[in-house]
N, C-alpha and C. Protein backbone atom coordinates (compact mmCIF):
# COMPACT_ATOMS: atom_id res chain seq x y z
N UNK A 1 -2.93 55.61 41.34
CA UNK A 1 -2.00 54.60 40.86
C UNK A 1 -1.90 54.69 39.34
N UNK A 2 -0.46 54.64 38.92
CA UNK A 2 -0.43 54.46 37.03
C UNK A 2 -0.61 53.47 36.80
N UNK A 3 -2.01 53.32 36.51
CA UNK A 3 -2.75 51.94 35.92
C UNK A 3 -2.09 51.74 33.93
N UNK A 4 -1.81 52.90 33.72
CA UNK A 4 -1.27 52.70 32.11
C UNK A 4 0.24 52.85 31.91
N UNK A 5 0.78 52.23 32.48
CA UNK A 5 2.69 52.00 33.04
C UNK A 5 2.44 50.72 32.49
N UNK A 6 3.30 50.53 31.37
CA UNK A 6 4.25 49.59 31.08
C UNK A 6 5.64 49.45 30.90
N UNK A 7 6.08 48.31 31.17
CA UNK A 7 7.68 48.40 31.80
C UNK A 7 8.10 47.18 31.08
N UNK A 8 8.95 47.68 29.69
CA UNK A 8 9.27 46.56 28.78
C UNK A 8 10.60 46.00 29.51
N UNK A 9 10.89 45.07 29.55
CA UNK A 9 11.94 44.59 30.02
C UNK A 9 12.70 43.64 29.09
N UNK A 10 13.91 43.92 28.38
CA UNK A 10 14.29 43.59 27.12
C UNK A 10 16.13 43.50 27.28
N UNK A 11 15.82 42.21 26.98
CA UNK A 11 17.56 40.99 27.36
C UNK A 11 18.40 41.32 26.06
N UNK A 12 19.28 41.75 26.59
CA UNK A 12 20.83 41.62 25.50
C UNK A 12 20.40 40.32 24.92
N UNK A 13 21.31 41.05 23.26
CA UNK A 13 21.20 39.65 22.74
C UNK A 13 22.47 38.59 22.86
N UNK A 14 22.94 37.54 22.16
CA UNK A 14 23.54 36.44 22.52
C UNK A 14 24.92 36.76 22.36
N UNK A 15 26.33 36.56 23.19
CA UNK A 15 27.81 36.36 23.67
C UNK A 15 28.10 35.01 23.71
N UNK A 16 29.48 35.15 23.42
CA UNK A 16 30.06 34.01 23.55
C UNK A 16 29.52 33.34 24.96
N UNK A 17 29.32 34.03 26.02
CA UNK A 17 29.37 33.57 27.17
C UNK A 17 27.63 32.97 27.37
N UNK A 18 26.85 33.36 26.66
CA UNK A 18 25.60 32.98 26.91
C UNK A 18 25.26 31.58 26.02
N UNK A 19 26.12 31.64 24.93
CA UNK A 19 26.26 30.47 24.55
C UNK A 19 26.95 29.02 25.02
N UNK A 20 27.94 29.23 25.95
CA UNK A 20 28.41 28.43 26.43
C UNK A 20 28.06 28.24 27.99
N UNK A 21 27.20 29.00 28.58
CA UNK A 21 26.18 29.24 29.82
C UNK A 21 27.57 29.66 30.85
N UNK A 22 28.03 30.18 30.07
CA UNK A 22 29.46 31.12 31.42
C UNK A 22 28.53 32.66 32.38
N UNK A 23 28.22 32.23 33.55
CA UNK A 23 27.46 33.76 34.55
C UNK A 23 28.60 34.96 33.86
N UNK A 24 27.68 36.02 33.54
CA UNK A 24 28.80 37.04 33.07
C UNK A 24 28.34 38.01 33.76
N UNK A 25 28.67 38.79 34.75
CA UNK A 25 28.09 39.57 35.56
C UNK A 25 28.78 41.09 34.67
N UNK A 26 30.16 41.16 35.67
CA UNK A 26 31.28 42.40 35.08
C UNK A 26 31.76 42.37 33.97
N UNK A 27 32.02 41.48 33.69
CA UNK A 27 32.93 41.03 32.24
C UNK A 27 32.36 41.32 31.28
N UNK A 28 32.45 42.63 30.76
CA UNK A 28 32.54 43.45 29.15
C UNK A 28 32.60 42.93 27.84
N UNK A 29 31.70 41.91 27.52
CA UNK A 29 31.80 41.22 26.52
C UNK A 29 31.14 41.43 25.75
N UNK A 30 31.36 41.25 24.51
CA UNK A 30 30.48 41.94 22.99
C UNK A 30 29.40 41.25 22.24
N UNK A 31 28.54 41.35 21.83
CA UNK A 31 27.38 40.21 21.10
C UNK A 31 28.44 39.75 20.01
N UNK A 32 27.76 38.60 20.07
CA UNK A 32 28.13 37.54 18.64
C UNK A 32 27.69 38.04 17.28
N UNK A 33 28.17 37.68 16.56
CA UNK A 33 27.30 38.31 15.30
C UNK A 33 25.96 37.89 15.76
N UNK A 34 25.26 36.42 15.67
CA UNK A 34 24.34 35.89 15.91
C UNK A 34 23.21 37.33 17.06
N UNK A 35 24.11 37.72 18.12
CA UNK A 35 23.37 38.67 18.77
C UNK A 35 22.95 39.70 18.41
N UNK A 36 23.82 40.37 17.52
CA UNK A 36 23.84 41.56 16.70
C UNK A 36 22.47 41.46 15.32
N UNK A 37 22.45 40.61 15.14
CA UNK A 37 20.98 39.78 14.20
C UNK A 37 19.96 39.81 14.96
N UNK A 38 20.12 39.64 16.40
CA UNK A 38 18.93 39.47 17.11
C UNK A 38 18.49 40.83 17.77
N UNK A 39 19.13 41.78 18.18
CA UNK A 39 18.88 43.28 18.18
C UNK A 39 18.44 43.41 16.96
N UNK A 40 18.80 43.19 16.09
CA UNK A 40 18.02 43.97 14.61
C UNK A 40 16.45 43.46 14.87
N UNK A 41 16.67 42.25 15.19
CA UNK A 41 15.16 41.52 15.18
C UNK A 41 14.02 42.65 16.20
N UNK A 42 14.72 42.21 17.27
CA UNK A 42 14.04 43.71 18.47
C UNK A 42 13.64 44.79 17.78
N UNK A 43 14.30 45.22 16.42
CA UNK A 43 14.52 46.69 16.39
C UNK A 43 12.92 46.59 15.61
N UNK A 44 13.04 45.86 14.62
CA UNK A 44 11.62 45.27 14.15
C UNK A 44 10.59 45.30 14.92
N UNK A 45 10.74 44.39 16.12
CA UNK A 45 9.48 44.48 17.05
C UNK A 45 8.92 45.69 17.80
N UNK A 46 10.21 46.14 17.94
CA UNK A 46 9.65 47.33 18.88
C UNK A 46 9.61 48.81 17.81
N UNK A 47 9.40 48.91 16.47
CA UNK A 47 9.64 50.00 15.90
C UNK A 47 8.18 50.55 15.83
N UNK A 48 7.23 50.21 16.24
CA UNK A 48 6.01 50.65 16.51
C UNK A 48 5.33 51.34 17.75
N UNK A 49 6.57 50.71 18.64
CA UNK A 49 6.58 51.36 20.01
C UNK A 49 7.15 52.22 20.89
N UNK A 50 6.36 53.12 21.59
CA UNK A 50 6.48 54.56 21.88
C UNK A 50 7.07 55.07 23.70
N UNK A 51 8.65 54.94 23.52
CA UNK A 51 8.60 54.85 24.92
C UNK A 51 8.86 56.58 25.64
N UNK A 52 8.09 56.80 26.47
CA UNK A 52 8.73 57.83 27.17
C UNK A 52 9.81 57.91 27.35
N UNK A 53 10.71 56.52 27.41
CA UNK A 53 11.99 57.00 28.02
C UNK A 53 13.02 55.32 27.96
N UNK A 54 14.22 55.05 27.45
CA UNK A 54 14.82 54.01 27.95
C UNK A 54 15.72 53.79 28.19
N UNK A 55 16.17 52.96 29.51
CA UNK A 55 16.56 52.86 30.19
C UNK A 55 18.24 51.58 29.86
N UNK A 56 19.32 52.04 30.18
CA UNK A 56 20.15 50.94 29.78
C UNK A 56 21.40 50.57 30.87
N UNK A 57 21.66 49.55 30.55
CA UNK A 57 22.55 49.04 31.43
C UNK A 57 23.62 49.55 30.70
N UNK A 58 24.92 49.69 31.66
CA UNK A 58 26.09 50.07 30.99
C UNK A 58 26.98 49.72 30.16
N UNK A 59 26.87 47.61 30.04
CA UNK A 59 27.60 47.02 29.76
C UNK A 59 28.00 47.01 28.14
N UNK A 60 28.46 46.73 27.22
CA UNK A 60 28.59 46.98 26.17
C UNK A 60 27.38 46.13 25.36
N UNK A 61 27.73 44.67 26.28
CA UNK A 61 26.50 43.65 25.54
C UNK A 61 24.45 44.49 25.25
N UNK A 62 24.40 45.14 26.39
CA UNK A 62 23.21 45.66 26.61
C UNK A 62 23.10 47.27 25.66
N UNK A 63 24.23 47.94 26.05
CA UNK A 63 24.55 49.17 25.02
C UNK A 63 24.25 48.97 23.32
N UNK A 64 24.98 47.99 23.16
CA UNK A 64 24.80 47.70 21.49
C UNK A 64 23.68 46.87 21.19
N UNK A 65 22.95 46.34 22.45
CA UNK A 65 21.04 45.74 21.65
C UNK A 65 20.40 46.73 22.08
N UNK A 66 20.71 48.09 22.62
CA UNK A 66 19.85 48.75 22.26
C UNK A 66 20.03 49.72 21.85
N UNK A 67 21.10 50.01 21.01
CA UNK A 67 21.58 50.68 19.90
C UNK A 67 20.95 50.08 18.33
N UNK A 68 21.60 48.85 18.30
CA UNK A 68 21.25 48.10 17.65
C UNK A 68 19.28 48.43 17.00
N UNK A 69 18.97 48.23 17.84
CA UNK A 69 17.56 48.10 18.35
C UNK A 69 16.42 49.51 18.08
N UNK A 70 17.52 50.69 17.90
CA UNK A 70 17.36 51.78 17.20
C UNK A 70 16.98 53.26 18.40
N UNK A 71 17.46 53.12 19.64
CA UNK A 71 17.40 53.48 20.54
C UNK A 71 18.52 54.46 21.53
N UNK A 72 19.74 54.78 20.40
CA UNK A 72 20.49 54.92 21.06
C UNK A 72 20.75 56.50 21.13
N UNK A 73 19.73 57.11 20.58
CA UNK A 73 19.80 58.70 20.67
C UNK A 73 19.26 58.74 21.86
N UNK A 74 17.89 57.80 22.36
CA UNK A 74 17.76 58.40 23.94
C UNK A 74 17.72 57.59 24.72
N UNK A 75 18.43 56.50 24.77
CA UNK A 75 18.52 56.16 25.59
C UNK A 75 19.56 56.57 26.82
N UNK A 76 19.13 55.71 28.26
CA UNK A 76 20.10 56.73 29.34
C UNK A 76 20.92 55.59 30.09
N UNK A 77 21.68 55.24 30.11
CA UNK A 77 22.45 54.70 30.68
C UNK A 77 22.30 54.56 32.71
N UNK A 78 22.26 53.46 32.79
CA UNK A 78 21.85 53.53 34.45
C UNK A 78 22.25 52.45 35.25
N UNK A 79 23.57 52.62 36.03
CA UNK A 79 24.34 51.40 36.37
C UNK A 79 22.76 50.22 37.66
N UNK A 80 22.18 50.72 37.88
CA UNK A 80 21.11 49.48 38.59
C UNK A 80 20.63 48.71 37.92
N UNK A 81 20.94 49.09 36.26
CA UNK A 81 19.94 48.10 35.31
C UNK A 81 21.34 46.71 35.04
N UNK A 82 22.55 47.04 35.73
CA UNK A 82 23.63 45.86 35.04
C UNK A 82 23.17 44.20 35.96
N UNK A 83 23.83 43.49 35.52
CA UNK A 83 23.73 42.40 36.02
C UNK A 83 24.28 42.05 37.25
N UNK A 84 23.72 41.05 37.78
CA UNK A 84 23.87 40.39 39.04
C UNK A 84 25.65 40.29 39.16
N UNK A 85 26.04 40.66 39.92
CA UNK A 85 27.28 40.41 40.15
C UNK A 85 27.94 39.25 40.72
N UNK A 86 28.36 38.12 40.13
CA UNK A 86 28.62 36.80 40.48
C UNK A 86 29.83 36.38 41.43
N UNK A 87 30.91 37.76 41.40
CA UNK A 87 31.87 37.56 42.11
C UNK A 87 32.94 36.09 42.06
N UNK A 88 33.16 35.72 43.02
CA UNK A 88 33.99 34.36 42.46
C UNK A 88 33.57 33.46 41.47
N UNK A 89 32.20 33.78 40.90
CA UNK A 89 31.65 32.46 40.15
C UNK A 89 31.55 32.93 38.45
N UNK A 90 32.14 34.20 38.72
CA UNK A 90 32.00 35.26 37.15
C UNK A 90 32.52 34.00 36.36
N UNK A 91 32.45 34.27 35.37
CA UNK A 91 32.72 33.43 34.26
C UNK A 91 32.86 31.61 34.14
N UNK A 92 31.99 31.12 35.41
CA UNK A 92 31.74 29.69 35.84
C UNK A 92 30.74 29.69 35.12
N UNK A 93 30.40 27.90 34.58
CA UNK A 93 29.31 27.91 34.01
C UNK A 93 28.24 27.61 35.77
N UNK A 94 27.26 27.05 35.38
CA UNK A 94 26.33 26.40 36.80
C UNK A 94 27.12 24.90 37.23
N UNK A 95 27.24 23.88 35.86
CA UNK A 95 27.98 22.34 36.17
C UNK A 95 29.34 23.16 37.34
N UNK A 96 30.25 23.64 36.28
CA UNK A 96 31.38 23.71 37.46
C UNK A 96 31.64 24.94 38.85
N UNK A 97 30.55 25.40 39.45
CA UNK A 97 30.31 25.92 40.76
C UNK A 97 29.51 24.69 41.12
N UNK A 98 28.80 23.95 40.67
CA UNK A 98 27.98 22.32 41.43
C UNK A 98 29.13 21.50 41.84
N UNK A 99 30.34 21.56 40.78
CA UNK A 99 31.26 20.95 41.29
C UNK A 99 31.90 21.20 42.89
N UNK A 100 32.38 22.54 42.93
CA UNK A 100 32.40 23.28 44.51
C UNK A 100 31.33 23.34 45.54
N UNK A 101 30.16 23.49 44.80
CA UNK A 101 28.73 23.61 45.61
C UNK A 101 27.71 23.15 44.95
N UNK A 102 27.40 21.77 45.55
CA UNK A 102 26.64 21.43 44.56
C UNK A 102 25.16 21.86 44.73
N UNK A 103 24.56 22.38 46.29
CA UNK A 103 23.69 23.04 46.24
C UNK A 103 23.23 24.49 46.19
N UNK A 104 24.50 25.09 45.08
CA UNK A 104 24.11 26.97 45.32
C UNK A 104 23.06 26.95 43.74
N UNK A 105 22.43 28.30 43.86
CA UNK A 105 21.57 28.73 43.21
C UNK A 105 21.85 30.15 43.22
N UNK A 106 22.06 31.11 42.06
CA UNK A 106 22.10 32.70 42.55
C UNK A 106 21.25 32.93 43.37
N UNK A 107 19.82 31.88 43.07
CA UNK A 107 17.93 33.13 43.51
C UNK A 107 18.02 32.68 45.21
N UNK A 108 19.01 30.97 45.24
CA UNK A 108 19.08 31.19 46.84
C UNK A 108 20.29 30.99 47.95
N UNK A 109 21.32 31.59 47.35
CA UNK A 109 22.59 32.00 47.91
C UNK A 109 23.17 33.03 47.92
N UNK A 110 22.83 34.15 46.78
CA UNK A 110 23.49 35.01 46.22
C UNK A 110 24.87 34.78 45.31
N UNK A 111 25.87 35.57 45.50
CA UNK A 111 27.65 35.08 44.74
C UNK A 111 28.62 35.24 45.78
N UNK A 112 29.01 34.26 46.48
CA UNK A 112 30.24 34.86 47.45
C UNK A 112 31.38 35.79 46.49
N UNK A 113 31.23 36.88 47.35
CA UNK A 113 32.33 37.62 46.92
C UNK A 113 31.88 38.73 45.95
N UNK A 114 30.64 38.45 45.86
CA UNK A 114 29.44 39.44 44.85
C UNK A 114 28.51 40.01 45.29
N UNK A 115 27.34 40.27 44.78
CA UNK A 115 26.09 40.40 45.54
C UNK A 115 25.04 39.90 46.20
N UNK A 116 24.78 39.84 47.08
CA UNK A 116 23.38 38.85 47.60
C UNK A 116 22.38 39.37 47.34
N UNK A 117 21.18 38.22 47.95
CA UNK A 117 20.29 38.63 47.62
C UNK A 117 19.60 39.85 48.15
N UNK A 118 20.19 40.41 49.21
CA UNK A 118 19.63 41.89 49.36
C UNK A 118 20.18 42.59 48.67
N UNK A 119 21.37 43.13 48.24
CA UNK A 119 22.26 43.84 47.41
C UNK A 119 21.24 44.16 45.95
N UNK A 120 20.83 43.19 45.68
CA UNK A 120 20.01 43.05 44.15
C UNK A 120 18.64 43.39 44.95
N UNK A 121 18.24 42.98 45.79
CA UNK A 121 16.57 43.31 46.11
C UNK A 121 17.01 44.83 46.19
N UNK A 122 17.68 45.31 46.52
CA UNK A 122 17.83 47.14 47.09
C UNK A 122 17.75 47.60 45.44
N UNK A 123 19.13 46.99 44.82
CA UNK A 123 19.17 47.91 43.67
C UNK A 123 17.79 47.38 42.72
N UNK A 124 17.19 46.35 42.54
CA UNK A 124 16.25 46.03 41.14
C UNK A 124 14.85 47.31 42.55
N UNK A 125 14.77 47.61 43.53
CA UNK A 125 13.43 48.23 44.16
C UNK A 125 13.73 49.88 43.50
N UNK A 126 14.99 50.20 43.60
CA UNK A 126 15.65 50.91 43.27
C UNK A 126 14.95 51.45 41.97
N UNK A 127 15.40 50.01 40.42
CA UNK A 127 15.26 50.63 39.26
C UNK A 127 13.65 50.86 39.02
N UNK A 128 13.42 49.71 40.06
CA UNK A 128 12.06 49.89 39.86
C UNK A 128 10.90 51.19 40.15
N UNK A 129 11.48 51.78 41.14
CA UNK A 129 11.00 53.51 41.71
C UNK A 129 11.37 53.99 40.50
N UNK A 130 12.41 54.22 39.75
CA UNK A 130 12.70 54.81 38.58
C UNK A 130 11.97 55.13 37.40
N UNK A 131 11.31 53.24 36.73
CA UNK A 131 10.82 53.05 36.02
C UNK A 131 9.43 53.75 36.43
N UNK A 132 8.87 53.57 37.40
CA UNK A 132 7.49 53.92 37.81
C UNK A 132 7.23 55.54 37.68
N UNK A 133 8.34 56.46 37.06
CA UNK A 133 7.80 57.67 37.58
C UNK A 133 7.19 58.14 36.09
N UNK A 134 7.53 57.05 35.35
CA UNK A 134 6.58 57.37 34.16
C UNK A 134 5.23 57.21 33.98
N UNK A 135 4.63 57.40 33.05
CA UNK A 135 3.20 57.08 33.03
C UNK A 135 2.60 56.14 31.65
N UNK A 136 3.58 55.85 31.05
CA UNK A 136 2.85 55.39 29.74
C UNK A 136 3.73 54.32 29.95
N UNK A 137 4.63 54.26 28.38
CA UNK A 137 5.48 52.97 27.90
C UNK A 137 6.95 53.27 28.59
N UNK A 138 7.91 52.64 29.34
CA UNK A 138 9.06 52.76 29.59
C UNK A 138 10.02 51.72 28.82
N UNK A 139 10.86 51.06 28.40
CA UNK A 139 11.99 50.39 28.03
C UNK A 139 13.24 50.26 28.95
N UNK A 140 13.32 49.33 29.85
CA UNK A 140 14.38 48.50 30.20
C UNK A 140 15.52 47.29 29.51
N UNK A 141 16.85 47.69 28.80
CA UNK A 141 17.73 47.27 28.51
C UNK A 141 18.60 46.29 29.56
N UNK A 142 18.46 45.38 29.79
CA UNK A 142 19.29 44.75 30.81
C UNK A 142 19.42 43.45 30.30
N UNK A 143 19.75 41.91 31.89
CA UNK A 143 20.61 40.90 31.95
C UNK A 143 19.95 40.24 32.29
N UNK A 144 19.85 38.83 31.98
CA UNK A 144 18.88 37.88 32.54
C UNK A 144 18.87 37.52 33.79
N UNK A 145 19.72 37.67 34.73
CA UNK A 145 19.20 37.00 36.06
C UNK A 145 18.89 38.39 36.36
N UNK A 146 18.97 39.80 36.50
CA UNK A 146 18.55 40.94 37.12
C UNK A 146 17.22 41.33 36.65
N UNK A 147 16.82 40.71 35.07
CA UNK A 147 15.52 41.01 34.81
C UNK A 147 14.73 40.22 35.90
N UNK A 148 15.26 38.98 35.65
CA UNK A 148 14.03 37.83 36.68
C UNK A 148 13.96 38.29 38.29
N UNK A 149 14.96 39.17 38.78
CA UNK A 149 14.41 39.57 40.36
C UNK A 149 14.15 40.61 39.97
N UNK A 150 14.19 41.53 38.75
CA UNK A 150 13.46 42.62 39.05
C UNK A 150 12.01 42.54 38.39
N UNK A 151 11.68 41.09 37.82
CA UNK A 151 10.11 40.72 37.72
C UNK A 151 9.37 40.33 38.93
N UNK A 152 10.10 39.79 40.00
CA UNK A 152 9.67 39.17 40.91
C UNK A 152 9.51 40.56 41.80
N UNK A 153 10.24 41.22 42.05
CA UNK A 153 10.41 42.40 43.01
C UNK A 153 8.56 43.44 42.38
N UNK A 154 8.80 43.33 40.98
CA UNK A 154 7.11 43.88 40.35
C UNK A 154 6.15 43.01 40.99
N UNK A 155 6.17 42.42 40.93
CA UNK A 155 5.38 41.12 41.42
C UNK A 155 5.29 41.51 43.60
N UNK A 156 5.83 42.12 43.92
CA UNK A 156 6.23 42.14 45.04
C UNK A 156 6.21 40.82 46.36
N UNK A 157 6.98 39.87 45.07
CA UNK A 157 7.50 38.60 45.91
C UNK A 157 9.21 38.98 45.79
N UNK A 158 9.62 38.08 46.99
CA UNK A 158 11.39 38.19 47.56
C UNK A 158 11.75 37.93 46.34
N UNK A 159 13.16 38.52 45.87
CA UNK A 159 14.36 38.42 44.47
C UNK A 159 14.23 36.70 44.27
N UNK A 160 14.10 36.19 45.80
CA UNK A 160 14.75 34.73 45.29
C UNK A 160 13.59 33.90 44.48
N UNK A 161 12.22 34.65 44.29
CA UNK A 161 11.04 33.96 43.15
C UNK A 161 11.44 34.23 41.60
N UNK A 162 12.51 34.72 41.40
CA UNK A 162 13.00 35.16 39.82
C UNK A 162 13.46 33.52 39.55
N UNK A 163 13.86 32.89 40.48
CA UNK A 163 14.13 31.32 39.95
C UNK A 163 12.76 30.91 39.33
N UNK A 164 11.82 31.44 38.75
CA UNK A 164 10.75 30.69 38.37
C UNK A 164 10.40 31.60 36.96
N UNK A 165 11.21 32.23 36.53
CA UNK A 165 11.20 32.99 35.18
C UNK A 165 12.70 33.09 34.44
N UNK A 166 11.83 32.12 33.56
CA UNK A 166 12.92 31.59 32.56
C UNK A 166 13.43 32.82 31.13
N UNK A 167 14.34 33.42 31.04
CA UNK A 167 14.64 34.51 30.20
C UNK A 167 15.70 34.17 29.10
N UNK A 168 14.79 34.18 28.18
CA UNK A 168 15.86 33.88 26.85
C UNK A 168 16.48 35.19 26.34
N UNK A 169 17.37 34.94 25.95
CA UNK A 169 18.66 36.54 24.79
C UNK A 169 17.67 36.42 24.26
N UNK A 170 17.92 38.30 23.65
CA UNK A 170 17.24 38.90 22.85
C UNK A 170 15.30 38.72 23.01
N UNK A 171 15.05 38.48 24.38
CA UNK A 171 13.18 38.44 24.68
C UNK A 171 12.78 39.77 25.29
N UNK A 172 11.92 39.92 25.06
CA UNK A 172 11.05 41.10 25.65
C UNK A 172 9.92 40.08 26.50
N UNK A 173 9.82 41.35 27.92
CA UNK A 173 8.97 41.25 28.79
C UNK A 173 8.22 42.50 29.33
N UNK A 174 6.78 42.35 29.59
CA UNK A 174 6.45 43.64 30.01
C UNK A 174 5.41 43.37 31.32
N UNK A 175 5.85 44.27 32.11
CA UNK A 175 5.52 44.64 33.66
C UNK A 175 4.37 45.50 33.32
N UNK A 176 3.05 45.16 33.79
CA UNK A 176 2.32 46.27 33.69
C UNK A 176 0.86 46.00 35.15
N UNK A 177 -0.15 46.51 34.88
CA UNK A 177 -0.85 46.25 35.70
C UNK A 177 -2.51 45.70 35.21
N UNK A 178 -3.05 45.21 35.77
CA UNK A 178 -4.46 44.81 35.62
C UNK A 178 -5.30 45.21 36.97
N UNK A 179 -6.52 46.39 36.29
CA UNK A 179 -6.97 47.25 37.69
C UNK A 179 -5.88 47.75 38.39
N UNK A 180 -5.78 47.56 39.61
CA UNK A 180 -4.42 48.33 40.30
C UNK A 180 -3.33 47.18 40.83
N UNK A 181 -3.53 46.01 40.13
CA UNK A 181 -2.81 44.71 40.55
C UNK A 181 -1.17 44.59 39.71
N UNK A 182 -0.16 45.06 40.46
CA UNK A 182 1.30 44.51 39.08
C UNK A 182 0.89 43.19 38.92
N UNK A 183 1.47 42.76 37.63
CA UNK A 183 0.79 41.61 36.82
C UNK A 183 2.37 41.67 35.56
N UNK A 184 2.10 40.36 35.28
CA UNK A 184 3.14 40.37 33.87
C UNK A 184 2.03 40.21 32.59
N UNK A 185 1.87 41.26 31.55
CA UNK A 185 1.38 41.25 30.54
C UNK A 185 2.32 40.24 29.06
N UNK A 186 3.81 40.10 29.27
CA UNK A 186 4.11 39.20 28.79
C UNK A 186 5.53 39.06 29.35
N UNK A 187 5.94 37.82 28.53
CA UNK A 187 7.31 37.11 29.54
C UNK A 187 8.04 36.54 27.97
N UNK A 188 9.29 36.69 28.53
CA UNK A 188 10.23 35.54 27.60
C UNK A 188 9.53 35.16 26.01
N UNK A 189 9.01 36.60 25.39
CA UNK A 189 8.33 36.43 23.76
C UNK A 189 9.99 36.54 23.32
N UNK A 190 10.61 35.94 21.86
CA UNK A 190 11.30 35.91 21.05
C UNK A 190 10.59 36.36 19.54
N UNK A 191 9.42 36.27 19.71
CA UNK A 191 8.36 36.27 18.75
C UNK A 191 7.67 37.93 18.60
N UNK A 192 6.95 37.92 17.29
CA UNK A 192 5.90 38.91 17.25
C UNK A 192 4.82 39.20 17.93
N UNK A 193 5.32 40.11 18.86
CA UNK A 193 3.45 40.45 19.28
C UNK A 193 2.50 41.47 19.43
């Protein structure tokens, strides 16, 4: 077992849409300045750190924090790392889909008209075989609800336990192990560590 695998897992920084809590699954939207400040911040944190390899979502928001971030000569582009696909609820905030449904949840409905929760359990098991074929430090570029089932999926509890990991723009998280146990070594830092 790669007991020395770590698996940074590291959130676009802030959009119009994350500011106003709009689900942005497909929708190609660009960091705020404010976001573009906060990749620089990343670029800081992580300029000490040595990844075999990283990994990015396609979207532009995720492309430019980890460009930004100082990563963009190797990083590889990899459509399993994009976000949850919300389908009819794309660009809804949570208040107005409560209005239509007042009891849906992505972690336990999925998106009509999007992906469910198997759709995302297949693809985050998916990135996750990926990430694992390394042996040291890896870097994951992605979206906040796909990080949180693909923490839970490390964890090897169902996608729908990502409702219990809270992911702020622009945080780093890292997947790693203790003895031969997956474990989260850290979660939702904004901070130095």
């Amino acid at each position: 077992m790669q007991t020395e695998l770590q698996i940074f897992l590291i959130r676009h920084g802030e959009t119009d849409w994350t500011k106003s809590g709009q689900h942005t699954g497909t929708t190609d939207i660009p960091l705020t300045e404010t976001g573009k400040e906060q990749a620089l911040i990343l670029k800081q944190r992580l300029q000490e750190v040595l990844f075999e390899a990283v990994y990015c979502s396609p979207m532009t928001r995720t492309k430019t924090t980890c460009d930004l971030a100082g990563f963009k000569e190797i990083r590889q582009i990899d459509s399993d790392a994009k976000e949850w696909d919300y389908g009819r609820y794309e660009g809804l905030t949570t208040e107005e889909i409560h209005e239509q449904d007042p009891e849906w949840s992505i972690f336990s409905m999925g998106a009509p008209e999007g992906e469910s929760l198997r759709d995302v359990t297949v693809r985050a098991d998916r990135m996750l075989k990926k990430l694992s074929t390394h042996q040291k430090r890896v870097a994951l570029f992605s979206h906040g609800h796909f990080l949180r089932a693909l923490a839970a999926r490390w964890l090897q509890l169902p996608v729908q336990e990502g409702r219990l990991f809270s992911l702020s723009v622009a945080s780093i998280g890292i997947l790693g192990f203790e003895h031969q146990s997956h474990t989260i070594h850290l979660w939702n830092s904004t901070s130095s560590f």
